[in-house]
N, C-alpha and C. Protein backbone atom coordinates (compact mmCIF):
# COMPACT_ATOMS: atom_id res chain seq x y z
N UNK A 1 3.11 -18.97 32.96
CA UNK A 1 2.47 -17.68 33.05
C UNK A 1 1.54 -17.50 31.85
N UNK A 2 0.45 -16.95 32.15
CA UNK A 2 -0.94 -17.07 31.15
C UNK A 2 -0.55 -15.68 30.48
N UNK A 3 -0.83 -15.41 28.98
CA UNK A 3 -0.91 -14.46 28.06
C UNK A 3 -2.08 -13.62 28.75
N UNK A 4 -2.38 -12.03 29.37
CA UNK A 4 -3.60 -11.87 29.41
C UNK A 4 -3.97 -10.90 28.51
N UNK A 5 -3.57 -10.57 27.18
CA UNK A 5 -3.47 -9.71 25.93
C UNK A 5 -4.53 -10.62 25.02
N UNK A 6 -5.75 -10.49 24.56
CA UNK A 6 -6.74 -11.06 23.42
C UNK A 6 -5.86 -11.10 22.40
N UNK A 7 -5.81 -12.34 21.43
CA UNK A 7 -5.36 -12.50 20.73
C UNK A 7 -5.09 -11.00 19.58
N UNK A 8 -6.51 -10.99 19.31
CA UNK A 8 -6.78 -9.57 18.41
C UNK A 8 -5.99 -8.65 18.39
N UNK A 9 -5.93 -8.25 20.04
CA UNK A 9 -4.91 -7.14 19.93
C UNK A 9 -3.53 -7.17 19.94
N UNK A 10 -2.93 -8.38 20.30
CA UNK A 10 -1.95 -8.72 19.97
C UNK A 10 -1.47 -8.67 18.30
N UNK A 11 -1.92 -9.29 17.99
CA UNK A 11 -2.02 -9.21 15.96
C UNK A 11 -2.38 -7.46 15.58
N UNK A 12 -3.10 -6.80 15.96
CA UNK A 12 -3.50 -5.42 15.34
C UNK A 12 -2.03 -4.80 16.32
N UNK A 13 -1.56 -5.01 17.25
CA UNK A 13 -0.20 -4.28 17.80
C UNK A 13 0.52 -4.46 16.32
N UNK A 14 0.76 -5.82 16.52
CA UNK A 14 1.65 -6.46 14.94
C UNK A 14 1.87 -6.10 13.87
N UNK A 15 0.60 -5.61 13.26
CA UNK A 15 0.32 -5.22 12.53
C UNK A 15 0.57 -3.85 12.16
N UNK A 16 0.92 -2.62 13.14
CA UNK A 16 0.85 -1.59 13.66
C UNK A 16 2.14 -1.59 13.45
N UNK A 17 2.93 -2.17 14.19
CA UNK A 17 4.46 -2.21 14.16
C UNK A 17 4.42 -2.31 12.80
N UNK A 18 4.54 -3.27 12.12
CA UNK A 18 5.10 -3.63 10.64
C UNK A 18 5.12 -2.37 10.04
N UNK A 19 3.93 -1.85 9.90
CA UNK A 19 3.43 -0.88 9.22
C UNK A 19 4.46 0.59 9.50
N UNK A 20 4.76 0.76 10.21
CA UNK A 20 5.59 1.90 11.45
C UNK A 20 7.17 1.71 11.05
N UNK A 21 7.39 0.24 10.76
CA UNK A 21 9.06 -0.13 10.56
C UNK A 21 9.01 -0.07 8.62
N UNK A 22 7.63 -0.44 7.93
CA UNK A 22 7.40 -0.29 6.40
C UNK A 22 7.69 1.36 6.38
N UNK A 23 6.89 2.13 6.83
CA UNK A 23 7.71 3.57 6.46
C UNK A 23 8.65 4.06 7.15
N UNK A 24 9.28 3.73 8.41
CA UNK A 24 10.68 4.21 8.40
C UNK A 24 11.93 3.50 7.77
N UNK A 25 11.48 2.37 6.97
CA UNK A 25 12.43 2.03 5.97
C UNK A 25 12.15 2.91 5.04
N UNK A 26 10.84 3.37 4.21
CA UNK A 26 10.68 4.12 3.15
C UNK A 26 11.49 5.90 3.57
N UNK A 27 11.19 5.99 4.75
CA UNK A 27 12.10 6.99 4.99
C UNK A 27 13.38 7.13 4.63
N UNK A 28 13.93 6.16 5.04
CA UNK A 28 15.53 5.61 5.53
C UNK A 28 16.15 5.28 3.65
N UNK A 29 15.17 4.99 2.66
CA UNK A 29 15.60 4.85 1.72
C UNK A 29 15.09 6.38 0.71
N UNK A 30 14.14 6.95 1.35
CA UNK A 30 14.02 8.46 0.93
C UNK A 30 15.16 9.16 1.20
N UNK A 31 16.23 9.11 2.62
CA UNK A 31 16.89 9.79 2.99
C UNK A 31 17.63 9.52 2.31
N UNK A 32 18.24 8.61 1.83
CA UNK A 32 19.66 7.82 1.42
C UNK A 32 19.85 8.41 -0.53
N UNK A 33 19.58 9.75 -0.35
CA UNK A 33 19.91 9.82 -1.89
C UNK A 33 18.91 9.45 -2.91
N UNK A 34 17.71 10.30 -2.50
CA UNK A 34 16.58 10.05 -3.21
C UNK A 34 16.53 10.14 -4.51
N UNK A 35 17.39 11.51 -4.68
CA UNK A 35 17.28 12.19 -6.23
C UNK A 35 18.16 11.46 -7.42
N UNK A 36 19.44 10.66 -6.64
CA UNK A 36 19.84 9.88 -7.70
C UNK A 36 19.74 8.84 -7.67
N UNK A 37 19.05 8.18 -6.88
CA UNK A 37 18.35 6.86 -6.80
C UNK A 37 17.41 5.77 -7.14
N UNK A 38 16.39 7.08 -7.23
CA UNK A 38 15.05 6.93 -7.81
C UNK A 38 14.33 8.37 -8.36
N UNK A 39 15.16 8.93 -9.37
CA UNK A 39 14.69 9.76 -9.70
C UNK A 39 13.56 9.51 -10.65
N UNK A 40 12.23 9.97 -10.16
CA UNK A 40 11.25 9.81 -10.86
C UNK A 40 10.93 7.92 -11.61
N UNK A 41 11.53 6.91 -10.34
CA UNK A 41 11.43 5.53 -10.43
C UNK A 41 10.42 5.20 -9.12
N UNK A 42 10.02 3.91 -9.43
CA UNK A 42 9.26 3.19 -8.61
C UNK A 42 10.36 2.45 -8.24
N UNK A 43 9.98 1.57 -7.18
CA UNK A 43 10.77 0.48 -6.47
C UNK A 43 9.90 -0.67 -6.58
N UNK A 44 10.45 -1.85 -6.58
CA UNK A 44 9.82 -2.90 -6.23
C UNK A 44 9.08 -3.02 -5.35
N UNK A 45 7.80 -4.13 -4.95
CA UNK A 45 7.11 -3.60 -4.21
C UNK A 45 8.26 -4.59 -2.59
N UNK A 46 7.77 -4.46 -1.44
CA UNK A 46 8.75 -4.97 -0.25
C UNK A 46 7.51 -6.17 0.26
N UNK A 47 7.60 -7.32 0.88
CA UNK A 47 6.65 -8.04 1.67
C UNK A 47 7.23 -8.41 2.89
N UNK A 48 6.33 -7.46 3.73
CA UNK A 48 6.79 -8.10 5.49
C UNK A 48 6.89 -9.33 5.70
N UNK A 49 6.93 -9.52 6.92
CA UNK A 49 6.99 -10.98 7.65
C UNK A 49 5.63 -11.01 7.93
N UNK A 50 4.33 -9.97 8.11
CA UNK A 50 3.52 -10.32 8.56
C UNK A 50 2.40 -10.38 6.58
N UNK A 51 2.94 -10.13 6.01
CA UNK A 51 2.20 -10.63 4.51
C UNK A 51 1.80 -8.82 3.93
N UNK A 52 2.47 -7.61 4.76
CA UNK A 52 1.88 -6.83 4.19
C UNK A 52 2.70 -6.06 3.13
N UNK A 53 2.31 -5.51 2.54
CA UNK A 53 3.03 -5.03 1.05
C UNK A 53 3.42 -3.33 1.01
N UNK A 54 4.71 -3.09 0.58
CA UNK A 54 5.24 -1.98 1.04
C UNK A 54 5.45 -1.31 -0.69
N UNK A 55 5.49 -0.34 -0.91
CA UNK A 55 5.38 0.23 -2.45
C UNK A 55 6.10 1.88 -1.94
N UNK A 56 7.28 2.04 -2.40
CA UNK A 56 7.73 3.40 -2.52
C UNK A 56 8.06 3.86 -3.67
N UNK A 57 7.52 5.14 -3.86
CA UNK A 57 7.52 5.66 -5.16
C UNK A 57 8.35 7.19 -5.10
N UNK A 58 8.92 7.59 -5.94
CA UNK A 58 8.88 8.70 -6.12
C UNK A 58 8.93 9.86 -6.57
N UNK A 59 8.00 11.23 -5.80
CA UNK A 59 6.63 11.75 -6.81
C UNK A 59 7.75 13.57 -7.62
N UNK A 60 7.96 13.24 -9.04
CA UNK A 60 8.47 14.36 -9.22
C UNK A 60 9.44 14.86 -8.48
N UNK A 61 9.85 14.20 -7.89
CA UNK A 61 11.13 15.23 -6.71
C UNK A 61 10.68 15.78 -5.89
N UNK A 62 9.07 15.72 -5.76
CA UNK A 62 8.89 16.86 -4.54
C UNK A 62 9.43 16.02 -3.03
N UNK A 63 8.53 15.06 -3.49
CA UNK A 63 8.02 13.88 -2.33
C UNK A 63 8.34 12.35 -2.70
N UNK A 64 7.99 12.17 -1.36
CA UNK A 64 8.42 10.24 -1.28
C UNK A 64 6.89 9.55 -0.81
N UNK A 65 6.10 8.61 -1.67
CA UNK A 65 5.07 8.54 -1.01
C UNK A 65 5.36 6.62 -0.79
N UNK A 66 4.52 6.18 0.44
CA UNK A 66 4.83 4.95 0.55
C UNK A 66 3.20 4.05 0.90
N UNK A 67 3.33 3.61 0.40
CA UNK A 67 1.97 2.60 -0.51
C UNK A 67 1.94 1.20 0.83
N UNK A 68 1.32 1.41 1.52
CA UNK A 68 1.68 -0.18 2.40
C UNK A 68 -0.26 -0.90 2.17
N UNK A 69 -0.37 -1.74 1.97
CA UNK A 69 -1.38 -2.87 1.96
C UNK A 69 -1.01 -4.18 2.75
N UNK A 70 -1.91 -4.24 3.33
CA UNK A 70 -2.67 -5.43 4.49
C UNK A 70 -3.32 -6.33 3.25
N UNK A 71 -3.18 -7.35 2.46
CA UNK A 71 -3.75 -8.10 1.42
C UNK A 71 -4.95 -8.90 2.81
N UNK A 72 -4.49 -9.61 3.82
CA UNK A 72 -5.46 -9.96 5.00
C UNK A 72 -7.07 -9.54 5.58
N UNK A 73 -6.51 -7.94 5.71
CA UNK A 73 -7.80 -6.90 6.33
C UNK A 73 -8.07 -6.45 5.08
N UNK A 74 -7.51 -6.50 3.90
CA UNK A 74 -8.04 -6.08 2.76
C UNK A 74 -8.13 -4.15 3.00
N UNK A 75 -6.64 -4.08 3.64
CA UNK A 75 -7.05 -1.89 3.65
C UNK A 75 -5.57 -1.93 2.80
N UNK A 76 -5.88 -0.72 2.45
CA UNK A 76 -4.38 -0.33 2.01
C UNK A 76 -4.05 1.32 3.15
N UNK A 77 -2.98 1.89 3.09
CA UNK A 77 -2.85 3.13 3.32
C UNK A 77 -1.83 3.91 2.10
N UNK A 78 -2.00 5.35 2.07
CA UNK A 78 -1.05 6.01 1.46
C UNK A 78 -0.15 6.85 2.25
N UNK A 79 1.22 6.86 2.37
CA UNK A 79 1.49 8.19 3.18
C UNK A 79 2.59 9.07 2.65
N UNK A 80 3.06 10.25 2.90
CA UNK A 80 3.64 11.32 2.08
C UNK A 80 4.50 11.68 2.87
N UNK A 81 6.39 11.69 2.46
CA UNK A 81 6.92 11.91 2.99
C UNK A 81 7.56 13.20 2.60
N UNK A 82 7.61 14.02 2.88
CA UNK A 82 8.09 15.70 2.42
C UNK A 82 9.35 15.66 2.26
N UNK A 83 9.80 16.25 1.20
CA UNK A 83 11.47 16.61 1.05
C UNK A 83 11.91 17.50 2.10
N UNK A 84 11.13 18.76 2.31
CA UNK A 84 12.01 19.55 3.81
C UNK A 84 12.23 19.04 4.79
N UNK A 85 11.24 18.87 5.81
CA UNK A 85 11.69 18.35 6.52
C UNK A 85 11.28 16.57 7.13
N UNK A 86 11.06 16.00 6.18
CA UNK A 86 10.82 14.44 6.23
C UNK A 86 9.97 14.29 7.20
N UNK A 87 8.77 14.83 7.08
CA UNK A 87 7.58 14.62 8.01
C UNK A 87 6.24 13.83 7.05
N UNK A 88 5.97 12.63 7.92
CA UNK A 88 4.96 11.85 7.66
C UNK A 88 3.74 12.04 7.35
N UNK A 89 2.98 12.11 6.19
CA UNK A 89 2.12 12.64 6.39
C UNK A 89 0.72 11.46 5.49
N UNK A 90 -0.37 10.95 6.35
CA UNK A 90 -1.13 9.97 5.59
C UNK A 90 -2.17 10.70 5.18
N UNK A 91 -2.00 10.56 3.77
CA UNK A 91 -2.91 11.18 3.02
C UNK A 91 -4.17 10.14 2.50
N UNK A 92 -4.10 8.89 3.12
CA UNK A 92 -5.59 8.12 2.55
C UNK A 92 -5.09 6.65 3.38
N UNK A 93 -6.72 6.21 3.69
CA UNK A 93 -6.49 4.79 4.35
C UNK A 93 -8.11 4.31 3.55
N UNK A 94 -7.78 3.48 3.04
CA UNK A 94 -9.41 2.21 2.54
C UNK A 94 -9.24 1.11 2.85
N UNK A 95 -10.65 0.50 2.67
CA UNK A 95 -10.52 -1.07 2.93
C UNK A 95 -11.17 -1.14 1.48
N UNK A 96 -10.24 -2.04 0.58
CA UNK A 96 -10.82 -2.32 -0.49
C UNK A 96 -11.49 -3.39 -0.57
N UNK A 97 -11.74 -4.06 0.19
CA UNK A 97 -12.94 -5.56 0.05
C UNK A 97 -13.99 -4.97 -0.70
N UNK A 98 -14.70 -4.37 -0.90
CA UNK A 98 -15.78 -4.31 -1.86
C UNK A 98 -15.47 -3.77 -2.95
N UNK A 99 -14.35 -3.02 -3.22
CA UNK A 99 -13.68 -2.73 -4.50
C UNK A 99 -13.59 -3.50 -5.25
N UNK A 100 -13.35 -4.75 -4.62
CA UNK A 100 -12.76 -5.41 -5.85
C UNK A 100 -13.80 -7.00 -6.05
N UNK A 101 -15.47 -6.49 -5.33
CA UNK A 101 -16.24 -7.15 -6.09
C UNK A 101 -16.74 -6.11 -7.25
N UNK A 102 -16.75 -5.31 -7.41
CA UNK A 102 -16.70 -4.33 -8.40
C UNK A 102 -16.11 -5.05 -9.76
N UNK A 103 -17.04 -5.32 -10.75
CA UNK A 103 -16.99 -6.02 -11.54
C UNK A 103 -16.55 -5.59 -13.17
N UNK A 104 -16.73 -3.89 -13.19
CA UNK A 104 -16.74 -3.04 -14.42
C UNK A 104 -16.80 -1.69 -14.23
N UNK A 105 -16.52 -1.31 -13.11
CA UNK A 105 -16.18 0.30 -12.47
C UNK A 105 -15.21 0.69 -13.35
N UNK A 106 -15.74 1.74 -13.78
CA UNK A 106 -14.82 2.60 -14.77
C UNK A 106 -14.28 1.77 -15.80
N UNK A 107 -15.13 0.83 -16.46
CA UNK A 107 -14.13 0.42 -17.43
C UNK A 107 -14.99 1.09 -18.84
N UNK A 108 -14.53 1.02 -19.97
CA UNK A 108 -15.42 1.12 -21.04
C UNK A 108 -15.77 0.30 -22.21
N UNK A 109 -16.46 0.30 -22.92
CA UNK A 109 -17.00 -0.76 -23.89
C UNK A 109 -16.38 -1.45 -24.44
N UNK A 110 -16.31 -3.04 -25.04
CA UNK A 110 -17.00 -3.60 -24.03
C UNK A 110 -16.87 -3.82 -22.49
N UNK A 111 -18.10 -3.51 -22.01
CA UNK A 111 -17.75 -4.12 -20.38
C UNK A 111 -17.23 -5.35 -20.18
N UNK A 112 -16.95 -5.87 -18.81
CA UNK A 112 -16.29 -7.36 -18.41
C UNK A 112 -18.00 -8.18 -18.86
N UNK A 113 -18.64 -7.57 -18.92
CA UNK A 113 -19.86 -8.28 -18.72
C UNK A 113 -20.18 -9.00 -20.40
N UNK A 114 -19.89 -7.63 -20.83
CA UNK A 114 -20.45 -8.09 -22.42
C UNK A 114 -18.98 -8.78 -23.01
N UNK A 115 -17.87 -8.72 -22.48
CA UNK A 115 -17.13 -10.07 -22.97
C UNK A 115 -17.64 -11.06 -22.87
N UNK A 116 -18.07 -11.19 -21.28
CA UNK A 116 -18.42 -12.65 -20.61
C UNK A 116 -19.95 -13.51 -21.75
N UNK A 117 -20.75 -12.69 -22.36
CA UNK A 117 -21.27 -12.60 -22.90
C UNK A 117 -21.06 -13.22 -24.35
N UNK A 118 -19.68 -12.33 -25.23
CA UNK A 118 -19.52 -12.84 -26.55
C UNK A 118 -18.82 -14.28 -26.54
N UNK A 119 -18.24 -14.48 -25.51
CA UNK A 119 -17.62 -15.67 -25.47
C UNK A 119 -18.07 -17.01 -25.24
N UNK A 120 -19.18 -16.62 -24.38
CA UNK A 120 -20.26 -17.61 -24.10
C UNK A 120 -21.00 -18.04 -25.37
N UNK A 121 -21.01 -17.46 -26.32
CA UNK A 121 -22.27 -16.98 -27.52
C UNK A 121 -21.03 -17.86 -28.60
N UNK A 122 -19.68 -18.08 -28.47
CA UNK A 122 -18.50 -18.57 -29.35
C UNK A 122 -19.12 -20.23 -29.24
């Protein structure tokens, strides 16, 4: 029997899932005794099976926010999990691929540039 699903969308389903089971674990470990757990701690970061990267933090006691990145598609997302009533909430999605040809964004003197510069000049 022939697959009739494009590869693509098969992988972006995949991808979808991971992402869906990355924050209802961040839930599931929000629920589990947040306040003496990780009070005002980060967690290690988590790596799926499919390569994507899971980061739960948490913010002051209000909230639980959970950090997932695609290193692949090069996006990250942010999402916010509420102490009342543990509702999901995504507060930011990017694709950082051009971020990070960004060579000296926000840095200050010397730039990466004028290192690259004194060292060359050694």
């Amino acid at each position: 029997m022939q697959d009739t699903q494009p590869r693509a969308t098969r992988q972006t389903v995949g991808y979808v899932a991971t992402a869906v089971v990355l924050v209802v674990v961040g839930l599931f470990c929000w629920y589990a005794n947040a306040e003496m757990a990780w009070a005002n701690q980060a967690t290690a970061p988590a790596t799926g099976s499919t390569g994507m990267i899971a980061h739960v933090q948490q913010i002051d006691g209000r909230s639980t926010r959970v950090i997932v990145i695609d290193p692949e598609l090069r996006v990250m997302a942010v999402y916010e999990i509420g102490r009342e009533k543990a509702e999901i909430k995504l507060l930011s999605s990017r694709d950082f691929s051009y971020d990070m040809q960004l060579l000296g964004y926000n840095s200050v003197d010397p730039s990466p540039e004028d290192v690259k510069k004194m060292l060359e000049m050694q």
